[in-house]
Protein backbone atom coordinates (compact mmCIF):
# COMPACT_ATOMS: atom_id res chain seq x y z
CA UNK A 1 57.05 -32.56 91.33
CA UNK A 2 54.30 -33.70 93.61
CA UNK A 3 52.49 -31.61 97.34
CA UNK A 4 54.43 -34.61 98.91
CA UNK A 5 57.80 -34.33 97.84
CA UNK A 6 57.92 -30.58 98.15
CA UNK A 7 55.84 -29.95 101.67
CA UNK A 8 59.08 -30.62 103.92
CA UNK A 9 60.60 -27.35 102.13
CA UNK A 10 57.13 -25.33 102.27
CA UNK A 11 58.44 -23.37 105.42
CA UNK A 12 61.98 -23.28 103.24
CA UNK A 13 60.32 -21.97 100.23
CA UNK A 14 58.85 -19.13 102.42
CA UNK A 15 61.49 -18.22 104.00
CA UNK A 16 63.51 -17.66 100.04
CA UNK A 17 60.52 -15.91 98.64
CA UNK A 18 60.01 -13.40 101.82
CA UNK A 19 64.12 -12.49 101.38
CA UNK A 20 63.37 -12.04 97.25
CA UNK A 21 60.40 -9.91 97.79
CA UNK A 22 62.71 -7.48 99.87
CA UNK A 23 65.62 -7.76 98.00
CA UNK A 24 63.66 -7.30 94.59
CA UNK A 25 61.79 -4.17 95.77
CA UNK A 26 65.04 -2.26 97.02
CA UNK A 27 66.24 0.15 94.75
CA UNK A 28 69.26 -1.14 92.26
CA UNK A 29 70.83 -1.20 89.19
CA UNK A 30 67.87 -3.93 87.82
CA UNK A 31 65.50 -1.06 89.16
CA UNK A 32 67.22 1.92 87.72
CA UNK A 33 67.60 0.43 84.40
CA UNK A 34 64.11 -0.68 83.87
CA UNK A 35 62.81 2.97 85.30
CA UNK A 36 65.19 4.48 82.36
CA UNK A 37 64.28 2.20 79.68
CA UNK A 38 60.25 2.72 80.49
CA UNK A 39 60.33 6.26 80.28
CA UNK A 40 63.23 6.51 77.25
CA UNK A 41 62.42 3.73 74.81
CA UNK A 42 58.71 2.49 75.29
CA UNK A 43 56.84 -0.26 77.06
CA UNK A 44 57.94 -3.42 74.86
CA UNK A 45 62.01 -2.53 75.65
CA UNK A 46 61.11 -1.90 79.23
CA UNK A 47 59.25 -5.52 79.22
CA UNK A 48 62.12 -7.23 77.30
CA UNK A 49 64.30 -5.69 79.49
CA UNK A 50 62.27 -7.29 82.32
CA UNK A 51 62.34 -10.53 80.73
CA UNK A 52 66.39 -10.58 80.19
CA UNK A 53 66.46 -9.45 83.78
CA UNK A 54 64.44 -12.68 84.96
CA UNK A 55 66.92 -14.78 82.54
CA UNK A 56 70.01 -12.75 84.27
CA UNK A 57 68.69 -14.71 87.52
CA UNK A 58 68.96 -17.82 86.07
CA UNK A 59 73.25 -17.05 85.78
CA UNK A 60 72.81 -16.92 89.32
CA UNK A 61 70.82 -19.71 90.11
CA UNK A 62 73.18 -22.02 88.04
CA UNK A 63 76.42 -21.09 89.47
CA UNK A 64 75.32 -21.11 93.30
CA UNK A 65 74.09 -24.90 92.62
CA UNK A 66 77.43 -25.43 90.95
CA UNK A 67 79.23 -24.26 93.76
CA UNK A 68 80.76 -21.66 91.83
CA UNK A 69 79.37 -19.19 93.91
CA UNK A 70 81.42 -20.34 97.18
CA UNK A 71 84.43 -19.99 95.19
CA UNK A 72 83.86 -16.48 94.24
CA UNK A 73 83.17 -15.91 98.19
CA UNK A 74 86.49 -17.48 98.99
CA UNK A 75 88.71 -15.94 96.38
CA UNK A 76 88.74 -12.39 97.17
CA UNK A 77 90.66 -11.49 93.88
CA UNK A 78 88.25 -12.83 91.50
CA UNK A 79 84.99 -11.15 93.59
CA UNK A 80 86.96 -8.18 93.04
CA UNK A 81 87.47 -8.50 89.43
CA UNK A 82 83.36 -9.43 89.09
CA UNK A 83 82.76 -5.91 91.32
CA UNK A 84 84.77 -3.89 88.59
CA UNK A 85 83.25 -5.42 85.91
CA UNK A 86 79.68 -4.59 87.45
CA UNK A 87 81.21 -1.38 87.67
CA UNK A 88 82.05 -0.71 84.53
CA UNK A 89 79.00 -1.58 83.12
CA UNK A 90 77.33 0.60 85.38
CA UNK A 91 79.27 3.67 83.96
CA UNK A 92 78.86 2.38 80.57
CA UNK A 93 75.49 2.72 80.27
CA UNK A 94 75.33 5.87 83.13
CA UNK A 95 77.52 7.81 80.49
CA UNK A 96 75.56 7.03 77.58
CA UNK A 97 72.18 8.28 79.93
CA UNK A 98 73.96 11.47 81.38
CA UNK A 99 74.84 12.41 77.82
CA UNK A 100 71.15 12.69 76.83
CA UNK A 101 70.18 15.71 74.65
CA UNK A 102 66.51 17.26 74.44
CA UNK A 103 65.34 16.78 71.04
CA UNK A 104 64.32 19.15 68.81
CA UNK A 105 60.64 19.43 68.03
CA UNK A 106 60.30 21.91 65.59
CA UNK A 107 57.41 24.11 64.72
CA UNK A 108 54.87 20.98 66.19
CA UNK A 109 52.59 21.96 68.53
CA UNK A 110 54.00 20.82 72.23
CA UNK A 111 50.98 18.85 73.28
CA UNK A 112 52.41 16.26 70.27
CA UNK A 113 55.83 16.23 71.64
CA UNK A 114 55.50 13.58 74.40
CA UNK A 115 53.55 11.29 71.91
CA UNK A 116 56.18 11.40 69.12
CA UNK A 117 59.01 11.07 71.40
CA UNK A 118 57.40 8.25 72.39
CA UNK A 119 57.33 6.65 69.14
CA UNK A 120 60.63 7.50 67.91
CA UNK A 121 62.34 6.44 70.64
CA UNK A 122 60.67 2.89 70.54
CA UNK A 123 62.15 2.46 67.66
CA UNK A 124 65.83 3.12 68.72
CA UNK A 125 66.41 0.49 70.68
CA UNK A 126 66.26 -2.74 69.16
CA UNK A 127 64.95 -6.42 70.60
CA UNK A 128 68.13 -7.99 70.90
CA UNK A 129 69.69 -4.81 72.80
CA UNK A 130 66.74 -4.34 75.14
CA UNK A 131 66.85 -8.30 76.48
CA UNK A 132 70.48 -7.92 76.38
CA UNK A 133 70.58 -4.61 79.07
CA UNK A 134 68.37 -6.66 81.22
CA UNK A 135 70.57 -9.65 81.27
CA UNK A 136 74.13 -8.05 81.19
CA UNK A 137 72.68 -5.64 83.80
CA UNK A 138 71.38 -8.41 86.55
CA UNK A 139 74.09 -10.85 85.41
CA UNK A 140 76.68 -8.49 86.62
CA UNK A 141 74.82 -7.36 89.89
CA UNK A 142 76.64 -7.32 93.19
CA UNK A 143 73.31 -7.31 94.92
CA UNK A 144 72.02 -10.41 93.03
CA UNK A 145 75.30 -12.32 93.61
CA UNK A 146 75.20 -11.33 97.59
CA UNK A 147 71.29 -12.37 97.71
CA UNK A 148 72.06 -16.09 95.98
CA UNK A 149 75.61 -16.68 98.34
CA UNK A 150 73.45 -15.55 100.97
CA UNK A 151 70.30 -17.73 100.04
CA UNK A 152 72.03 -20.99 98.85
CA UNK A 153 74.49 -20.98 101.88
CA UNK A 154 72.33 -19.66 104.86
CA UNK A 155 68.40 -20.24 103.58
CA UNK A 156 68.58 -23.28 101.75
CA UNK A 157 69.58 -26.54 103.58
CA UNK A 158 72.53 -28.74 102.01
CA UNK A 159 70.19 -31.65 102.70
CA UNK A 160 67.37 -30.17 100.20
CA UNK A 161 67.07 -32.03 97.38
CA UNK A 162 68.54 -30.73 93.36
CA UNK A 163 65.61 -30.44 91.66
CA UNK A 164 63.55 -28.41 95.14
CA UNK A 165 67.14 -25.92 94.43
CA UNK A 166 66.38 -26.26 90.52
CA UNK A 167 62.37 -25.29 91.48
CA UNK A 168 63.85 -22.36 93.80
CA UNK A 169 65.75 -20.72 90.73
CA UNK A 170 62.89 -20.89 88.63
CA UNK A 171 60.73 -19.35 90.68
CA UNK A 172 63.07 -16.27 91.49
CA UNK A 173 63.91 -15.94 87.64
CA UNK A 174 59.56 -15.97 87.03
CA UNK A 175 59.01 -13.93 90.05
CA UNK A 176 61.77 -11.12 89.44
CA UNK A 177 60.67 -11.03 85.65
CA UNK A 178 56.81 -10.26 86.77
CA UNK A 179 57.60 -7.79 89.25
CA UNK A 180 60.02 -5.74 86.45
CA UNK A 181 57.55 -5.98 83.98
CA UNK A 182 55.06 -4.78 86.28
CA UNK A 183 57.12 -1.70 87.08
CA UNK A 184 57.57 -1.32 83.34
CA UNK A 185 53.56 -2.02 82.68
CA UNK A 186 53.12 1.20 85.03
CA UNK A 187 56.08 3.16 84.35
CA UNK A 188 55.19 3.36 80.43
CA UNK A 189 51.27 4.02 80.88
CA UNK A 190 50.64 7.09 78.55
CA UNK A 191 49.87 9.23 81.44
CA UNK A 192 52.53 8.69 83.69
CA UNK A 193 55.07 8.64 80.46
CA UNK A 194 53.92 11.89 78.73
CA UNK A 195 54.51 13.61 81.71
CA UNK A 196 57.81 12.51 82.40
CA UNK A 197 59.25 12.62 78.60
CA UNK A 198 58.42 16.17 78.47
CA UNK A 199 61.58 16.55 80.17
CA UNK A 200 63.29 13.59 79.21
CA UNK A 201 66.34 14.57 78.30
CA UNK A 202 66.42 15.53 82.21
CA UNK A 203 64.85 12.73 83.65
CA UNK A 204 67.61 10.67 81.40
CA UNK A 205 70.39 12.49 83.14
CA UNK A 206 69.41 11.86 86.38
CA UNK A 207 68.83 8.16 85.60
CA UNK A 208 72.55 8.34 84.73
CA UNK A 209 73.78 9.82 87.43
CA UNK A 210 71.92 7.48 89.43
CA UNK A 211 73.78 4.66 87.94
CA UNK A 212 77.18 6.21 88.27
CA UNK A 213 76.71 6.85 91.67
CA UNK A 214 76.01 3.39 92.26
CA UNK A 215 79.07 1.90 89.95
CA UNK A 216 81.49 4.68 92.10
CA UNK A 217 79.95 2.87 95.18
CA UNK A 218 80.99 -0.70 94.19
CA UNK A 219 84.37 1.06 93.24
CA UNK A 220 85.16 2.00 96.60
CA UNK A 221 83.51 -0.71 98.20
CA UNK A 222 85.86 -3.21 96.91
C-alpha cells in the first residue's frame, strides 16, 4: 500500500487508533487475565497470552468486514447468547482463580519462596493453553465486540476501501498485542513479581473475583 492511496484515511486512521488506545487501556477481562497470568504463571504465558489476545482481535476484525457483526447488532437473541457465553467463560476461569491455594514451602528459607514459585508455576501452564486464554478470552469479549460495531459502523466510512479496513484490523490486532505484552513485560519483572507471589494465593483470589464480578455484570446486563 502506497502514502498516496492511504493519505485520504490519515485523519480516519486517527480517529480508530485514538478510540483503541482508550478502549485498550480500560480495565477488562483482556486486562484482568493478563495481570493474573503475569503474576501466576511467568513472563512467557503472560506474553503468549498477549499474543493470542492480539490474534483474538483478528475474530473481530473479520466478522465486522463480513458484516457479521451488524447481524449480531440486529438479532437481539443471538447477542444474547454471545453475552452468556462471554459469561461463562468469565466464571470458568474466575472459579478456577478464586480456588487458589497457598503452597506449601516447607522447611526452605522464605526469601526462596517467591523465586521457586516462580519457576514451578511456569511450568504449569503449557504453550498451547496460555495462547489459547488470550484468544478464547478477547474472542468472547463484549467490550471488543461493542468497540468493532462501534468502529466499523460509526468511525470507518462505507466508502473506505477493503484492503484500508483489512490495514485497520491489522493494526489493532499488532497494537493490542504490544500494549499486553508490555503490561506482561512489567507485570512479571522479578521485583514487582516476588513481591506480589508472596501472597499469591491471595492476589489469585482477588483476580478471580475480579472476573466473576465482571461475568455477573454481563449476566444482568443482558
Amino acid at each position: 500500500m502506497s502514502w498516496q492511496e492511504f493519505s485520504p484515511f490519515v485523519f480516519e486512521f486517527m480517529a480508530i487508533a485514538t478510540l483503541h488506545f482508550f478502549a485498550v487501556a480500560s480495565p477488562g477481562p483482556d486486562f484482568a487475565v493478563v495481570v493474573k497470568q503475569s503474576v501466576v504463571a511467568g513472563r512467557r504465558a503472560a506474553m503468549l497470552t498477549s499474543i493470542g489476545i492480539g490474534v483474538g482481535i483478528l475474530v473481530h476484525v473479520v466478522y465486522s468486514l463480513l458484516g457479521i457483526g451488524l447481524l449480531i447488532k440486529t438479532t437481539p437473541w443471538l447477542f444474547q447468547l454471545f453475552l452468556y457465553a462471554a459469561a461463562g467463560y468469565l466464571l470458568f476461569l474466575g472459579w478456577g482463580a478464586i480456588r487458589s491455594k497457598p503452597k506449601v514451602s516447607g522447611n526452605e528459607d522464605q526469601l526462596e519462596v517467591p523465586t521457586k514459585r516462580m519457576k514451578n508455576n511456569v511450568n504449569e501452564i503449557s504453550d498451547r493453553k496460555s495462547f489459547l486464554i488470550g484468544l478464547v478470552t478477547n474472542g468472547l469479549n463484549p467490550k471488543a465486540t461493542l468497540f468493532f460495531l462501534t468502529v466499523f459502523a460509526v468511525a470507518v466510512s462505507p466508502e473506505t476501501p477493503l484492503q484500508i479496513k483489512v490495514f485497520y484490523g491489522l493494526y489493532l490486532a499488532t497494537a493490542t498485542g504490544m500494549w499486553f505484552c508490555f503490561l506482561s513485560y512489567i507485570l512479571s519483572g522479578s521485583r514487582v513479581r516476588a513481591t506480589l507471589t508472596q501472597n499469591g494465593h491471595i492476589f489469585d483470589r482477588i483476580m478471580g473475583a475480579i472476573l466473576i464480578a465482571l461475568a455477573i455484570n454481563l449476566i444482568f446486563s443482558v
